[in-house]
PDB file of N, CA and C in Angstrom:
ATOM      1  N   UNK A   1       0.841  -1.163   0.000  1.00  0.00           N
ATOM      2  CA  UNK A   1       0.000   0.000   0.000  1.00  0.00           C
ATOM      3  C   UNK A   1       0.895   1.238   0.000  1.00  0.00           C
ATOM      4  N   UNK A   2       0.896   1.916  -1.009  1.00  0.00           N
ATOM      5  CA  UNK A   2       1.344   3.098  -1.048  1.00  0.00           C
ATOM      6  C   UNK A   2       0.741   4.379  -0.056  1.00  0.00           C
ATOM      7  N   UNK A   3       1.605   5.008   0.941  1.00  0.00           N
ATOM      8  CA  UNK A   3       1.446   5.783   1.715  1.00  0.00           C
ATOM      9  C   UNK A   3       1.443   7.346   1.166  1.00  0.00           C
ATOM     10  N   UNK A   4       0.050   7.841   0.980  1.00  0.00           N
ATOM     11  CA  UNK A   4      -0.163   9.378   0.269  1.00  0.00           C
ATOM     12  C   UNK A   4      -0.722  10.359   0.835  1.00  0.00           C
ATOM     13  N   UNK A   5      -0.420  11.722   1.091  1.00  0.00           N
ATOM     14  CA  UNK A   5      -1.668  12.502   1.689  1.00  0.00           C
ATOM     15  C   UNK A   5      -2.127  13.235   0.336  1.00  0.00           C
ATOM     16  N   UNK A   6      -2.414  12.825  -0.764  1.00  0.00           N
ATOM     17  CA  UNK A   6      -2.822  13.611  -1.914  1.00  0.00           C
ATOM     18  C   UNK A   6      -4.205  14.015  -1.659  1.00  0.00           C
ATOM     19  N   UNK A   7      -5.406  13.078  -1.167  1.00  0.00           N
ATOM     20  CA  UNK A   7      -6.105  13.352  -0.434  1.00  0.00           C
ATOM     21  C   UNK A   7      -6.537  14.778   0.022  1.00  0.00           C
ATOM     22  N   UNK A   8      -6.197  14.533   1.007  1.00  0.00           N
ATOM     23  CA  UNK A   8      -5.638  15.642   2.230  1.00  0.00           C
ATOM     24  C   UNK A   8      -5.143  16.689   1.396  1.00  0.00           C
ATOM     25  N   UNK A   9      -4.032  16.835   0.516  1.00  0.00           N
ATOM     26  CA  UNK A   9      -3.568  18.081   0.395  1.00  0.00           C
ATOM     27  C   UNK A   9      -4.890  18.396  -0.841  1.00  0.00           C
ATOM     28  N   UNK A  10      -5.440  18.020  -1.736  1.00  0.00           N
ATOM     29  CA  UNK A  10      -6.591  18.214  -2.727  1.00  0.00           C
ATOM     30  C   UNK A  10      -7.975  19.201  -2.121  1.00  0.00           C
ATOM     31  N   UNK A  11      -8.132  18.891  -0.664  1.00  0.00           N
ATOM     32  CA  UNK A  11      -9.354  18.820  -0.416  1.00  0.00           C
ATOM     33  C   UNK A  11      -8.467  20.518   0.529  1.00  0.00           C
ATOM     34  N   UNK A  12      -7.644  20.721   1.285  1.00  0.00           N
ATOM     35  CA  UNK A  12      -7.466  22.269   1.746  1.00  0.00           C
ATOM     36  C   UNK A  12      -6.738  22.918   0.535  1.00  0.00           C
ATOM     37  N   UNK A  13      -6.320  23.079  -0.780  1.00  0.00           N
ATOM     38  CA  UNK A  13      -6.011  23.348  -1.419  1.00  0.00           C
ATOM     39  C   UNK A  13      -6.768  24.731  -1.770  1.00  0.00           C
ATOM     40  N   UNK A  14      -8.081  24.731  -1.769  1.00  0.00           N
ATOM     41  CA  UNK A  14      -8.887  25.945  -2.292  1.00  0.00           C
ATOM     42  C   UNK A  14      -8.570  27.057  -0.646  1.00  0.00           C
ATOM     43  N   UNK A  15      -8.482  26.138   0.420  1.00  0.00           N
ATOM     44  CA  UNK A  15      -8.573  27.278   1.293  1.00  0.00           C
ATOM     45  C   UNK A  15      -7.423  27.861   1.187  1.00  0.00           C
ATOM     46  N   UNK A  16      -6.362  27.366   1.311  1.00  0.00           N
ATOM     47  CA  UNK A  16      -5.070  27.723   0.629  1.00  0.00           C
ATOM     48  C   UNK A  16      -4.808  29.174  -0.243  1.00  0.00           C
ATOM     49  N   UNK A  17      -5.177  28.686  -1.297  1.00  0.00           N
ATOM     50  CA  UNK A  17      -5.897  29.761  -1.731  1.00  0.00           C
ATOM     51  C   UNK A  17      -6.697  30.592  -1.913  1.00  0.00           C
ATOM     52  N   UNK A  18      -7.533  30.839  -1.270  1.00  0.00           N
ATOM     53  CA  UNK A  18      -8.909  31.609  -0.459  1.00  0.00           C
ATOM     54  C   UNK A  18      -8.048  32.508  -0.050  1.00  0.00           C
ATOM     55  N   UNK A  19      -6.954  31.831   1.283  1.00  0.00           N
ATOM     56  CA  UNK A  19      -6.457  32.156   2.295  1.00  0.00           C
ATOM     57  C   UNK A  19      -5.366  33.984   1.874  1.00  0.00           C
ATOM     58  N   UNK A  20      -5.013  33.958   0.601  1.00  0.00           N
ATOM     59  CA  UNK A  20      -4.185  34.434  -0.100  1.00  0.00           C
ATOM     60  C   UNK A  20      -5.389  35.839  -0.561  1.00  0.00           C
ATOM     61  N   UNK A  21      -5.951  35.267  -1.346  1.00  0.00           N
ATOM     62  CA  UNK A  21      -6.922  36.274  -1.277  1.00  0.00           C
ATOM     63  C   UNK A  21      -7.332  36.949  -0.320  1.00  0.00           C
ATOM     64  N   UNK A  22      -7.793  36.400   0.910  1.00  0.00           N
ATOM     65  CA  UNK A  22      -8.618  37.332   2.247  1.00  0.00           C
ATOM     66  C   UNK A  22      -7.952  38.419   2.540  1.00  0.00           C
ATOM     67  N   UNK A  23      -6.606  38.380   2.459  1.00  0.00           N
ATOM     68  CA  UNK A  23      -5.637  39.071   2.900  1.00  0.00           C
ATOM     69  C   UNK A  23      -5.806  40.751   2.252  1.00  0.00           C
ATOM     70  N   UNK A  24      -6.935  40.429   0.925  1.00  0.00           N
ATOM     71  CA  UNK A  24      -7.000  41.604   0.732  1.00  0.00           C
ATOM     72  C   UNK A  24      -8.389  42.648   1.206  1.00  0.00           C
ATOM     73  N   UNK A  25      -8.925  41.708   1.570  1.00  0.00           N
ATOM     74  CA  UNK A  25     -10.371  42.098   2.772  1.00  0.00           C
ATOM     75  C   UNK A  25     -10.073  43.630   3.940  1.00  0.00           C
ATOM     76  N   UNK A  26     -10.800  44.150   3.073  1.00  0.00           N
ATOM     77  CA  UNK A  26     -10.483  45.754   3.618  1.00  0.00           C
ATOM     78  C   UNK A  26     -11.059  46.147   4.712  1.00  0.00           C
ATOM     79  N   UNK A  27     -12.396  45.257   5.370  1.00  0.00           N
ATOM     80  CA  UNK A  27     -12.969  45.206   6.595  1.00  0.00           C
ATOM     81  C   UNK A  27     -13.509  43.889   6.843  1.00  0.00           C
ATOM     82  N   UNK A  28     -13.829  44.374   8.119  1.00  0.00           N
ATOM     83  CA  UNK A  28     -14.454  42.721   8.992  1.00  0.00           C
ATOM     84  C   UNK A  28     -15.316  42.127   8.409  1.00  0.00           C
ATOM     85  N   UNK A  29     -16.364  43.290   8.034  1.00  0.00           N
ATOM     86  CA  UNK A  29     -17.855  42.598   7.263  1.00  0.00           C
ATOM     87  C   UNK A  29     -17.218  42.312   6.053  1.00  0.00           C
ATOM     88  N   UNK A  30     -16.566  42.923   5.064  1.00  0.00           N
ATOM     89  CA  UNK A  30     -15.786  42.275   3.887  1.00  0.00           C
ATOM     90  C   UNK A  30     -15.413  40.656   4.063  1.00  0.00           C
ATOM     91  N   UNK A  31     -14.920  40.312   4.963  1.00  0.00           N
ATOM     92  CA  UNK A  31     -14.098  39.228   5.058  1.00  0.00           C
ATOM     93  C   UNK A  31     -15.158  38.279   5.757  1.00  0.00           C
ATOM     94  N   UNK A  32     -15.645  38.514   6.510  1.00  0.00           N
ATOM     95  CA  UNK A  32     -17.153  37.526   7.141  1.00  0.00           C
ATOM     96  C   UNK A  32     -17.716  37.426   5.411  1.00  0.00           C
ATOM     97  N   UNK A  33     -17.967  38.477   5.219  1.00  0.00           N
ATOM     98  CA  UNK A  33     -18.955  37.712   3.634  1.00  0.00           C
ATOM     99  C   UNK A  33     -18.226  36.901   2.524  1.00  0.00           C
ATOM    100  N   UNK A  34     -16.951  37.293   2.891  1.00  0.00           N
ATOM    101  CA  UNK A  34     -16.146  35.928   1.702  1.00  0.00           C
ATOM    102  C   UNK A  34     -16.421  34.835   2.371  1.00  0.00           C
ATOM    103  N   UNK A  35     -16.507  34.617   3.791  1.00  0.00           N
ATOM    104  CA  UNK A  35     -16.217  33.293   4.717  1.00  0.00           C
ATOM    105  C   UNK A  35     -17.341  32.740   4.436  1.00  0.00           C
ATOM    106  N   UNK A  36     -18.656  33.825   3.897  1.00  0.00           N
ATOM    107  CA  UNK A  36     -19.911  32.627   3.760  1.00  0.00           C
ATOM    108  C   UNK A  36     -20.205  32.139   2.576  1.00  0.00           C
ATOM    109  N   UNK A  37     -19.962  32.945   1.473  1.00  0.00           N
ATOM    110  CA  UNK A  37     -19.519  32.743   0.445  1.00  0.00           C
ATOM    111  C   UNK A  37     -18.782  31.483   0.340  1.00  0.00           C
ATOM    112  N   UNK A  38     -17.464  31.793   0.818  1.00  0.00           N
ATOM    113  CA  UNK A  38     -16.364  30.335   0.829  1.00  0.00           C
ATOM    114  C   UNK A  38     -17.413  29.014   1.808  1.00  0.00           C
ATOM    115  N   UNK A  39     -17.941  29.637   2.541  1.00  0.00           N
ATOM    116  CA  UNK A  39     -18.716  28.396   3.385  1.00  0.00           C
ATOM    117  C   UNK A  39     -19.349  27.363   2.700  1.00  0.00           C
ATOM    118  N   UNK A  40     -20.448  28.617   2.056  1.00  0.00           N
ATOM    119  CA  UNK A  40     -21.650  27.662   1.228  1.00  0.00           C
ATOM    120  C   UNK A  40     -20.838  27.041  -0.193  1.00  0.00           C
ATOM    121  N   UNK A  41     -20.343  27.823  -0.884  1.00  0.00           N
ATOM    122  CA  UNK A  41     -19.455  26.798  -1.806  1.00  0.00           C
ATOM    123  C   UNK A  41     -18.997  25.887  -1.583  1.00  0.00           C
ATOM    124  N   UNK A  42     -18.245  25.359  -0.478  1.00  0.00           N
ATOM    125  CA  UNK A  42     -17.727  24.212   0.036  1.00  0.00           C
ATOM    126  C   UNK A  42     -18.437  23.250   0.646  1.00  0.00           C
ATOM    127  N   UNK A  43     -19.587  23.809   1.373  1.00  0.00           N
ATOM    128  CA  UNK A  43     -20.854  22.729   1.790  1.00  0.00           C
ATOM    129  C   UNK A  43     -21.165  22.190   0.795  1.00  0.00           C
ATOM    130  N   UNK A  44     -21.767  23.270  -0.711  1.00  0.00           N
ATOM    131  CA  UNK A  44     -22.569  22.579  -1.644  1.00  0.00           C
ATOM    132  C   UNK A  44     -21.507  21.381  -2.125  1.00  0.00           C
ATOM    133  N   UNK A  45     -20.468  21.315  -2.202  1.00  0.00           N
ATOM    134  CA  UNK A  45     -19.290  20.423  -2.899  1.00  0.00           C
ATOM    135  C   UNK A  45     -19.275  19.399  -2.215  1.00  0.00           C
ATOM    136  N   UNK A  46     -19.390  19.108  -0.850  1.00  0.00           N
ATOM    137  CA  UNK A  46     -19.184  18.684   0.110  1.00  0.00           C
ATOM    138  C   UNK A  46     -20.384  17.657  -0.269  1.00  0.00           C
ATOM    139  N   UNK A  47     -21.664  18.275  -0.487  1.00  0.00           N
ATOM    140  CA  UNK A  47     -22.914  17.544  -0.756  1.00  0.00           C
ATOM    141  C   UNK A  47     -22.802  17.454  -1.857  1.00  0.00           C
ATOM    142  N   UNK A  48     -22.162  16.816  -2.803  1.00  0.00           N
ATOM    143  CA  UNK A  48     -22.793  16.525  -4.330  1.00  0.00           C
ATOM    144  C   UNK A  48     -23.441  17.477  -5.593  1.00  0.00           C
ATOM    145  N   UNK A  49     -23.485  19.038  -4.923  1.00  0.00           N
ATOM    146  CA  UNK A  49     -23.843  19.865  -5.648  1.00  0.00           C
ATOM    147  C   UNK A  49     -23.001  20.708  -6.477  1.00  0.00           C
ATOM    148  N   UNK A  50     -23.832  21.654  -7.506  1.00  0.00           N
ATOM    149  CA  UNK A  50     -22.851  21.970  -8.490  1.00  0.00           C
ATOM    150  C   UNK A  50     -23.120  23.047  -7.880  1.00  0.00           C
ATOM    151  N   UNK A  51     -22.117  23.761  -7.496  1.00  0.00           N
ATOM    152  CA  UNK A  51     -21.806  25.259  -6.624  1.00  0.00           C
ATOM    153  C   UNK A  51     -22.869  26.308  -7.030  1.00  0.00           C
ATOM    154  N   UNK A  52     -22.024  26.424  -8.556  1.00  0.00           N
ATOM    155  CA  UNK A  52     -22.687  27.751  -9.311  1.00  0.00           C
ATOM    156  C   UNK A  52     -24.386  27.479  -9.246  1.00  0.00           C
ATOM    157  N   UNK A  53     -25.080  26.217  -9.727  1.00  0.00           N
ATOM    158  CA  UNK A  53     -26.892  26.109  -9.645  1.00  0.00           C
ATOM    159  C   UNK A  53     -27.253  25.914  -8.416  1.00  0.00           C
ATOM    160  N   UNK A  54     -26.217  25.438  -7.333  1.00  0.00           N
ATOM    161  CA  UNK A  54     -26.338  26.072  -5.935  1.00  0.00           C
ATOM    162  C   UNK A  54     -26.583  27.501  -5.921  1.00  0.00           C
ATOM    163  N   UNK A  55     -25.666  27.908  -5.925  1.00  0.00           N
ATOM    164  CA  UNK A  55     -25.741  29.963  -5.223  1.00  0.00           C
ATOM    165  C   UNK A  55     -27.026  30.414  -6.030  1.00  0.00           C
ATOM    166  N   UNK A  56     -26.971  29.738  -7.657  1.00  0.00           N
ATOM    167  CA  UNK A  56     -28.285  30.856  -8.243  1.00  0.00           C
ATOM    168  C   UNK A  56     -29.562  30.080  -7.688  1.00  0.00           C
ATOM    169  N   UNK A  57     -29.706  28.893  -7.153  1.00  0.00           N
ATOM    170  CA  UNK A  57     -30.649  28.330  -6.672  1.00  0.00           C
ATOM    171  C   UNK A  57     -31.292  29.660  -5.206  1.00  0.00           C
ATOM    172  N   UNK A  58     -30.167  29.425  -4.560  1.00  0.00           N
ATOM    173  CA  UNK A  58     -30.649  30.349  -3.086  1.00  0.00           C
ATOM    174  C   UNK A  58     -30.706  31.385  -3.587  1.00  0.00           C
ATOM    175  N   UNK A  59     -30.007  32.251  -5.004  1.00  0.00           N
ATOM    176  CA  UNK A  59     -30.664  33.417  -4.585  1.00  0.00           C
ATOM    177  C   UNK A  59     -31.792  33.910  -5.479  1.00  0.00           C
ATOM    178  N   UNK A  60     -32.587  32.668  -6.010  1.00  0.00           N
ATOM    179  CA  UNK A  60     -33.411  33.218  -6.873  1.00  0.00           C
ATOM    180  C   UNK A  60     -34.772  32.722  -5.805  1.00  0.00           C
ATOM    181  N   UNK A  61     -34.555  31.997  -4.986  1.00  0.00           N
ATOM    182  CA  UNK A  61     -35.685  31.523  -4.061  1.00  0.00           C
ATOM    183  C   UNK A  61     -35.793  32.397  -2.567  1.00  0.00           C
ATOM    184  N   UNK A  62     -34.533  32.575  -2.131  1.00  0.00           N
ATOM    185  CA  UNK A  62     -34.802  33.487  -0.906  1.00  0.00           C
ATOM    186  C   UNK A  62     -34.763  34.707  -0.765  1.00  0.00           C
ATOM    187  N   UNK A  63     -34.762  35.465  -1.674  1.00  0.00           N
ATOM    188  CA  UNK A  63     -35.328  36.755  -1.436  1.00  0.00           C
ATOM    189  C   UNK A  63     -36.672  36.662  -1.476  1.00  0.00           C
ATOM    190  N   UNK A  64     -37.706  35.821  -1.674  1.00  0.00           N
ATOM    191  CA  UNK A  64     -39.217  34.893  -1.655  1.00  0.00           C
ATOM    192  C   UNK A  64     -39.630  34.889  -0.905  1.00  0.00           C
ATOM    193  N   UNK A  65     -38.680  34.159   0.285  1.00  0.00           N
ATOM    194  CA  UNK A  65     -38.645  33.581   1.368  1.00  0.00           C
ATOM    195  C   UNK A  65     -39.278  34.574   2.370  1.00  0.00           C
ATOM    196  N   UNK A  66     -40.548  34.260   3.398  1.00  0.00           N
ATOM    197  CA  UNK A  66     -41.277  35.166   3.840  1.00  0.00           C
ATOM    198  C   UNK A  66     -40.978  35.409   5.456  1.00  0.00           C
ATOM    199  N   UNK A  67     -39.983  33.937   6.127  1.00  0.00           N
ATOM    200  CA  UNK A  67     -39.510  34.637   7.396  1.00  0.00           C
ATOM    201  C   UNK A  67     -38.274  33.713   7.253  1.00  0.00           C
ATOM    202  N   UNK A  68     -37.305  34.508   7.365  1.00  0.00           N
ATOM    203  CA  UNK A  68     -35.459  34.297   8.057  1.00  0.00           C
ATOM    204  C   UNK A  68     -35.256  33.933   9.154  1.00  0.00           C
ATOM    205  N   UNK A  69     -35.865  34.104   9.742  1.00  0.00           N
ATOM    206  CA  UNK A  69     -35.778  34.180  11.136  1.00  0.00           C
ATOM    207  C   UNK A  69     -36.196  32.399  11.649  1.00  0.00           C
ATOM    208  N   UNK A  70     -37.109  31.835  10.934  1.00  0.00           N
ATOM    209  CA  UNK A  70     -37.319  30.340  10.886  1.00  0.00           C
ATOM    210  C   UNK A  70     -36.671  29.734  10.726  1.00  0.00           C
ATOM    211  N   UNK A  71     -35.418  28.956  11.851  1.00  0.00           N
ATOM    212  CA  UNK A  71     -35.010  27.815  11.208  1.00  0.00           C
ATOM    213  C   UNK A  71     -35.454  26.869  10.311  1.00  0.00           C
ATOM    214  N   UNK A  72     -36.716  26.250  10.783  1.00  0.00           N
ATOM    215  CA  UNK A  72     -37.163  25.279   9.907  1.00  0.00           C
ATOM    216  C   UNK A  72     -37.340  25.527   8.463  1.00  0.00           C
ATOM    217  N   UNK A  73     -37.809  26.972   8.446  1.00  0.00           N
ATOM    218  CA  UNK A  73     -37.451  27.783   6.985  1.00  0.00           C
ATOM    219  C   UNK A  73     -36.228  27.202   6.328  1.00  0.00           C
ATOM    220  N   UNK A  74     -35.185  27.877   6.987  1.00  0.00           N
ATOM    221  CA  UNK A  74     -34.221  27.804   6.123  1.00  0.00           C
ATOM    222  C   UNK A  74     -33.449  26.303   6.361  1.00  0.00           C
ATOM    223  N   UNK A  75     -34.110  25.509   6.753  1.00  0.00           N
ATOM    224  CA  UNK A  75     -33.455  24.240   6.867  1.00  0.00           C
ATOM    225  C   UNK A  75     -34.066  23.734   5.579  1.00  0.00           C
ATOM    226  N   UNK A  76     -34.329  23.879   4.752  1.00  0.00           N
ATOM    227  CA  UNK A  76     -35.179  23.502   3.438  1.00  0.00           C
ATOM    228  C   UNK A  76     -34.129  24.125   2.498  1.00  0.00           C
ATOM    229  N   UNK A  77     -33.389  24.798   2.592  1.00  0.00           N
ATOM    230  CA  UNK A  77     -32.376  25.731   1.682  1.00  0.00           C
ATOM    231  C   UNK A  77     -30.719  24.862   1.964  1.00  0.00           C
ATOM    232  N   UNK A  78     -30.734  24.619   2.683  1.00  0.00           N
ATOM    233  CA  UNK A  78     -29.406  24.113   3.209  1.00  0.00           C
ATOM    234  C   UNK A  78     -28.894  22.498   1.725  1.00  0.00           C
ATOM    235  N   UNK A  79     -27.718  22.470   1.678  1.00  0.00           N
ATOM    236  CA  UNK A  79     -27.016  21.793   0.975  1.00  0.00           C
ATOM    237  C   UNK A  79     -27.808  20.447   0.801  1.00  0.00           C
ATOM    238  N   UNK A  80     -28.271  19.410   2.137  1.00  0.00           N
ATOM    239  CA  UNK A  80     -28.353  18.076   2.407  1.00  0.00           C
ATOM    240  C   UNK A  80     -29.806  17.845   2.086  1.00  0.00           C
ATOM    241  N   UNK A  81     -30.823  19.193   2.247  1.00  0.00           N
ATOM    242  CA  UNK A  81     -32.240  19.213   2.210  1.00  0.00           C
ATOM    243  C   UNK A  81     -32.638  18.548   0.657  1.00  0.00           C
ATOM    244  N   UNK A  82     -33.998  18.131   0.536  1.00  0.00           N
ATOM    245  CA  UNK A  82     -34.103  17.556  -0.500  1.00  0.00           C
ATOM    246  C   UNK A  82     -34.312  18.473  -2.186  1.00  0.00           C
ATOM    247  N   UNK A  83     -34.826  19.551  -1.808  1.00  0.00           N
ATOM    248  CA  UNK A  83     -34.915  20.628  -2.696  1.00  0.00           C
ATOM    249  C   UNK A  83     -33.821  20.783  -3.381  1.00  0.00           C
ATOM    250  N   UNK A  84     -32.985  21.305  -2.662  1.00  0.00           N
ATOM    251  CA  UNK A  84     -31.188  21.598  -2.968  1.00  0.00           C
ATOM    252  C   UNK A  84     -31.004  20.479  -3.996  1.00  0.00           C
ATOM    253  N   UNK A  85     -31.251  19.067  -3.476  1.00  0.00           N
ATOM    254  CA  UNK A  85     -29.906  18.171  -3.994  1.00  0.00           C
ATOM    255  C   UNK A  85     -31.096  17.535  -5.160  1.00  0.00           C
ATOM    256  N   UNK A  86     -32.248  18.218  -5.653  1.00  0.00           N
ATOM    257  CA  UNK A  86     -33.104  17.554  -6.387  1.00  0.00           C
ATOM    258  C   UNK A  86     -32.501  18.567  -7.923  1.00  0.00           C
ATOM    259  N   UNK A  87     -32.152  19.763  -7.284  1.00  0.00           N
ATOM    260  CA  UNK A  87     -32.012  21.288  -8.637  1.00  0.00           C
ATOM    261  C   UNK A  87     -30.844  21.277  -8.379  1.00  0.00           C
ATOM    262  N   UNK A  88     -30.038  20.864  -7.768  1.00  0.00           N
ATOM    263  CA  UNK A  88     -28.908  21.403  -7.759  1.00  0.00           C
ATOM    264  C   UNK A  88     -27.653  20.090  -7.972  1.00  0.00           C
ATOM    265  N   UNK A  89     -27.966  18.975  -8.074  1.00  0.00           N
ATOM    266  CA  UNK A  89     -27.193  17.666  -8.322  1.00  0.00           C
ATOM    267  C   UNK A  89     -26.028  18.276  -9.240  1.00  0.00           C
ATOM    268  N   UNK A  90     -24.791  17.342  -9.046  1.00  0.00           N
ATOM    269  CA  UNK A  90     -23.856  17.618 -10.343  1.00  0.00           C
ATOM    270  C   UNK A  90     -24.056  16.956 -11.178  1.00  0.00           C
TER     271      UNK A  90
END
């Protein structure tokens, strides 16, 4: 058995580079909104989804969306929910 972390180095590779970028984050709220940005991209990947019909998925449905404030709401939006992974499959 060949001993590899290719793995491992494949999968932090984007933060890596994220990481390079942030650096140019001119304020706090700047840099919190890349982090969710970088968040949800990496969830949707994480789940089987294709990023990009991810993001236009949430944002063509939740500005719709009639309370935020509902978890159970937005537990229907999330990566693993069935909606998501029905429109948004790779």
């Amino acid at each position: 058995v060949t001993v590899s972390n290719n793995t491992a180095e494949n999968s932090i590779r984007p933060f890596t580079v994220g990481r390079k970028n942030w650096l140019f984050s001119n304020s706090a709220k700047g840099a919190k909104a890349s982090a969710i940005v970088y968040s949800l991209i990496e969830t949707a990947k994480a789940n089987g989804l294709d990023p990009e019909r991810y993001l236009k998925y949430l944002f063509e449905k939740l500005p719709n969306t009639a309370n935020f404030k509902d978890t159970e709401t937005l537990d229907q939006y999330l990566p693993w929910a069935t909606k998501p992974q029905e429109k948004c499959k790779e």
